[in-house]
C-alpha atoms as a PDB file:
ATOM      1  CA  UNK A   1      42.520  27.707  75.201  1.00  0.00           C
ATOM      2  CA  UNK A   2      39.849  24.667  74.852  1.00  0.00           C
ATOM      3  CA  UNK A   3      40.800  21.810  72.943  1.00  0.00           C
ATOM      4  CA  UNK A   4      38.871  20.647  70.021  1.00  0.00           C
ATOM      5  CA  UNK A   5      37.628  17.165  70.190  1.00  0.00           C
ATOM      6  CA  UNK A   6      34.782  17.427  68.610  1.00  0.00           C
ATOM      7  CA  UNK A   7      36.537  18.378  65.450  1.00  0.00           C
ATOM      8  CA  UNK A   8      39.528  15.938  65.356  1.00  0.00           C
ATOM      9  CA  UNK A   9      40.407  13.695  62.792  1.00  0.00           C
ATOM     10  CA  UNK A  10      39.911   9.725  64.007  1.00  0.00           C
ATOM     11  CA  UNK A  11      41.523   7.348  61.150  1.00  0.00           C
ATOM     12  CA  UNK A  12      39.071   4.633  62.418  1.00  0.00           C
ATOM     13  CA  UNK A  13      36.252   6.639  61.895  1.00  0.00           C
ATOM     14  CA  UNK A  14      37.361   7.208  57.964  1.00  0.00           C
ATOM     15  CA  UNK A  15      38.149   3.900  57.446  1.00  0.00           C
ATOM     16  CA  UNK A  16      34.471   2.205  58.669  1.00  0.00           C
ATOM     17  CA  UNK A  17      32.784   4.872  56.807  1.00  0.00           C
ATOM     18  CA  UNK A  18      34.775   4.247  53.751  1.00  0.00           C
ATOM     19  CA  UNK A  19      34.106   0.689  54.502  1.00  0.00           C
ATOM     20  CA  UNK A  20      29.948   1.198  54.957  1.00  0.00           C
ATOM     21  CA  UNK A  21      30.732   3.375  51.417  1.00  0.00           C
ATOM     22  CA  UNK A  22      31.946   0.402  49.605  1.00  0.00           C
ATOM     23  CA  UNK A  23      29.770  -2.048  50.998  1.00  0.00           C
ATOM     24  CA  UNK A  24      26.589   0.035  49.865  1.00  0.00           C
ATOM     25  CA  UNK A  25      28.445   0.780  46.640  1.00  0.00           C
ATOM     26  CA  UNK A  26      28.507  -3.212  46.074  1.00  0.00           C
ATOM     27  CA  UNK A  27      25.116  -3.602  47.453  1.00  0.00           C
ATOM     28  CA  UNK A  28      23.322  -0.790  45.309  1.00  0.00           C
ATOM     29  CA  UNK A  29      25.578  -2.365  41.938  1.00  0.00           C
ATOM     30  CA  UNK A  30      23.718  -5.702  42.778  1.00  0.00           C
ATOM     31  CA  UNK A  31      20.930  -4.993  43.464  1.00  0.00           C
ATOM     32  CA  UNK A  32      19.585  -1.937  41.758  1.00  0.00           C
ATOM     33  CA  UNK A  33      22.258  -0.931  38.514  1.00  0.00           C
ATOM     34  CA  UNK A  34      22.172  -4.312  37.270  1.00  0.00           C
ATOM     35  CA  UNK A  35      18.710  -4.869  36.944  1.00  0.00           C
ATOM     36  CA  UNK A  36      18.101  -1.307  35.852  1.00  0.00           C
ATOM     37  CA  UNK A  37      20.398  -2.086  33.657  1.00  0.00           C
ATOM     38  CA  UNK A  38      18.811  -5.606  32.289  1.00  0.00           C
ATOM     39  CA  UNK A  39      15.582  -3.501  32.261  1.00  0.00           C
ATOM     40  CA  UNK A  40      16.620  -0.497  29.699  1.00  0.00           C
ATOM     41  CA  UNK A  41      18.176  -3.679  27.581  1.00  0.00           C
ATOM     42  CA  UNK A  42      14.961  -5.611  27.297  1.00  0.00           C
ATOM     43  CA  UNK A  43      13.410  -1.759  26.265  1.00  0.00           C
ATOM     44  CA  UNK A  44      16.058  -1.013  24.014  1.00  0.00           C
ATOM     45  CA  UNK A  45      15.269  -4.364  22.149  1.00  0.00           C
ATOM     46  CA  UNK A  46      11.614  -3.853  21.964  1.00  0.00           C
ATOM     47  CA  UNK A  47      11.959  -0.476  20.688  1.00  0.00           C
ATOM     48  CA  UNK A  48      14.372  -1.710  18.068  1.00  0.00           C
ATOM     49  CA  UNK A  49      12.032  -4.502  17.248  1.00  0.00           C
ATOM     50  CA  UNK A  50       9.260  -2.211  16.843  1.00  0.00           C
ATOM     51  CA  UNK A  51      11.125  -0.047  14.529  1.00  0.00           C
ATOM     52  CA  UNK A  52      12.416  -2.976  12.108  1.00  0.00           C
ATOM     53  CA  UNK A  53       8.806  -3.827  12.259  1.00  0.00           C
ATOM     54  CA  UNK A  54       7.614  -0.647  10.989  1.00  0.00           C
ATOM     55  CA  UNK A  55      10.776  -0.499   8.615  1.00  0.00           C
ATOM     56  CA  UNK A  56       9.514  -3.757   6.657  1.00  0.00           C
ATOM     57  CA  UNK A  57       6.232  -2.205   7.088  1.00  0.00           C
ATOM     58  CA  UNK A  58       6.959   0.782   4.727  1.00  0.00           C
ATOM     59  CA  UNK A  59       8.920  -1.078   2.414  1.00  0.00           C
ATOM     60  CA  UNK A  60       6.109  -3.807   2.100  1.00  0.00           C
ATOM     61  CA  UNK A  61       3.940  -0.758   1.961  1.00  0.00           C
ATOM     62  CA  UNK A  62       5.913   0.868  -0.853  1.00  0.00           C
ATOM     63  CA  UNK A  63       6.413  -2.198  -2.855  1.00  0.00           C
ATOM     64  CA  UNK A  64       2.411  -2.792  -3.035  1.00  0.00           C
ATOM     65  CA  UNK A  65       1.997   1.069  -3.721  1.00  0.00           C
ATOM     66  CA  UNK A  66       4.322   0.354  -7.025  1.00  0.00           C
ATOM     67  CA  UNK A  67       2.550  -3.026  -7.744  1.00  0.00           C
ATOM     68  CA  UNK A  68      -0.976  -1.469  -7.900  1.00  0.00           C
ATOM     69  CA  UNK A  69       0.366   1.568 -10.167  1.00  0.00           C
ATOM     70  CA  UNK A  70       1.592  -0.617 -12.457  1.00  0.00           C
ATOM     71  CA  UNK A  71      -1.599  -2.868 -12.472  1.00  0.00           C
ATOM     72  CA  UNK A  72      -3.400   0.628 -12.963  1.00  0.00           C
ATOM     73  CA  UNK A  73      -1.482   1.378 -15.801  1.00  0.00           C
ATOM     74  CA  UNK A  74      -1.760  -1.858 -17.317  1.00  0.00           C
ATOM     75  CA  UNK A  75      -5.880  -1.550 -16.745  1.00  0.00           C
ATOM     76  CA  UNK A  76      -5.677   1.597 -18.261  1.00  0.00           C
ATOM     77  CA  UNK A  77      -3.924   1.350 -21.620  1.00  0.00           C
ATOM     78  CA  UNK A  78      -6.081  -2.469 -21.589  1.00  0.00           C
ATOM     79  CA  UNK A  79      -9.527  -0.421 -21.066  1.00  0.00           C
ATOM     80  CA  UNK A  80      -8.289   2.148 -23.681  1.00  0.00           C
ATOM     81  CA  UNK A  81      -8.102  -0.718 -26.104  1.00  0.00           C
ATOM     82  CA  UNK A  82     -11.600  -2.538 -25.344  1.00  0.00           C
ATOM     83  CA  UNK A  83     -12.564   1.037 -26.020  1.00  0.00           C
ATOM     84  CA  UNK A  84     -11.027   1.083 -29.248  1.00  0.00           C
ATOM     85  CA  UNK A  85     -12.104  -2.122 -30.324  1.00  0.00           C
ATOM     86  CA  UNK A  86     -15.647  -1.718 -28.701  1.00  0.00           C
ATOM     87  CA  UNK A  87     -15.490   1.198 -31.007  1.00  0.00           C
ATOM     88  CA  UNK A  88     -14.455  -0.409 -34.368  1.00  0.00           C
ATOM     89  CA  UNK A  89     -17.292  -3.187 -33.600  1.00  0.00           C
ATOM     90  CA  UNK A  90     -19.860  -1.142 -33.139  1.00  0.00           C
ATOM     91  CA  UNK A  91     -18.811   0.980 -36.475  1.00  0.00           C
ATOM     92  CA  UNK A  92     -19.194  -2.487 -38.185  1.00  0.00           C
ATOM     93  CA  UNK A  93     -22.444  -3.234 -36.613  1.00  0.00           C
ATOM     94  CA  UNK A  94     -23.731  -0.120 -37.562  1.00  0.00           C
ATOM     95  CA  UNK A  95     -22.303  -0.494 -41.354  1.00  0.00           C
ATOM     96  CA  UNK A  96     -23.513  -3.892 -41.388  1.00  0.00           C
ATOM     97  CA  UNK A  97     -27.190  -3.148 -40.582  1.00  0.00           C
ATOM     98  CA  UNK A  98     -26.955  -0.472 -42.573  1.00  0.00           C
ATOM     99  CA  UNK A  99     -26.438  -2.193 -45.693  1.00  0.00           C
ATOM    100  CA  UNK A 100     -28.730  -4.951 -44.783  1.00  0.00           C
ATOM    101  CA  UNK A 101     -31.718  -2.458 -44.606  1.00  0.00           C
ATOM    102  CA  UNK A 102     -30.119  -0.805 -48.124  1.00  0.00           C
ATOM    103  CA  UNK A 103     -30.345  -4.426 -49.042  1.00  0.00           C
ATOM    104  CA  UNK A 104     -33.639  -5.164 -47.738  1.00  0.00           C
ATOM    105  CA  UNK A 105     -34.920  -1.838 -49.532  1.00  0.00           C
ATOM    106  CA  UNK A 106     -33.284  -2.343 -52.615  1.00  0.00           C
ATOM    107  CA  UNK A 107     -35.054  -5.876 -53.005  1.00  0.00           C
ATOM    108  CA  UNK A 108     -38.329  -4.711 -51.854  1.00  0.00           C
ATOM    109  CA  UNK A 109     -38.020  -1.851 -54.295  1.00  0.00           C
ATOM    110  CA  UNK A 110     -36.927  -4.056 -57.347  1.00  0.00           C
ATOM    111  CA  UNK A 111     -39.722  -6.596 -55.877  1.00  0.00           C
ATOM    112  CA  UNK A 112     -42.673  -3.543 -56.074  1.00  0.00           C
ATOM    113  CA  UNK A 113     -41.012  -2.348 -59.419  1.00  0.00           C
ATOM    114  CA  UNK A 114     -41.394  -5.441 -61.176  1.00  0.00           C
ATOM    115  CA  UNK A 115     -45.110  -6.167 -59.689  1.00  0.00           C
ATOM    116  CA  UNK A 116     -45.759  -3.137 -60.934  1.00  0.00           C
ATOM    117  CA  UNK A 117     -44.312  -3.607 -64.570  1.00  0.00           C
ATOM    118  CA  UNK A 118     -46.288  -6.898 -64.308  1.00  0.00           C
ATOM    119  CA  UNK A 119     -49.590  -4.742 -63.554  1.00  0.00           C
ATOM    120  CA  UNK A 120     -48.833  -2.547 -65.684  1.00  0.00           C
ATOM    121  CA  UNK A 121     -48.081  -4.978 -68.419  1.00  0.00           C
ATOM    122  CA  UNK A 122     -51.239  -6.616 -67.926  1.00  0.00           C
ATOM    123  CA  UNK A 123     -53.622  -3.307 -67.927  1.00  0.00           C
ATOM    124  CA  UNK A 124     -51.958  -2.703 -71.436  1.00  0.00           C
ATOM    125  CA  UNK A 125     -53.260  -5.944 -72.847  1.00  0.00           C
END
């Protein structure tokens, strides 16, 4: 029967490849995880910076939302009352005319009415 030499076990041969295993282990750890690592960190912070940013962004958003509906409201109930008074003013511009034109016809009437009893006071002489 042949022997098998190709196929034997050699402790020396486990050892330097668990050796080269540990060596690249340490080499890939230095050189690649960490700054991978460093890398996903400085990502991670921007993406958390962005989100706080939109965060303060809605609220500031919100707040100004519930600041103009309140300045709307006020506007409203303040144009409701120009209305009112604009309203009432014009009534008593309109009643005040009014009665200076009753005024103004009443005197011109009482002036005609008394040129004419004068007129007619003098034809009867």
């Amino acid at each position: 029967m042949p022997t098998l030499d190709v196929i034997s076990v050699n402790i020396w041969s486990i050892l330097i490849s668990l050796c080269n295993l540990l060596i690249l282990f340490f080499i890939i750890k230095k050189f690649l995880y960490k700054p991978v690592r460093k890398m996903l960190a400085e990502r991670q912070a921007a993406v958390d910076k962005v989100y706080s940013e939109a965060d303060e962004a809605l609220r500031s958003a919100e707040q100004d939302r519930l600041t103009y509906s309140q300045k709307l409201e006020h506007a409203d109930s303040e144009c409701d009352a120009l209305l009112k008074s604009a309203k009432v003013s014009s009534l008593s511009e309109i009643v005040e005319s009014v009665l200076s034109i009753v005024v103004r016809s009443t005197a011109d009437l009482f002036a005609s009415a008394s040129s004419f009893s004068t007129t007619a006071v003098s034809w009867e002489v």
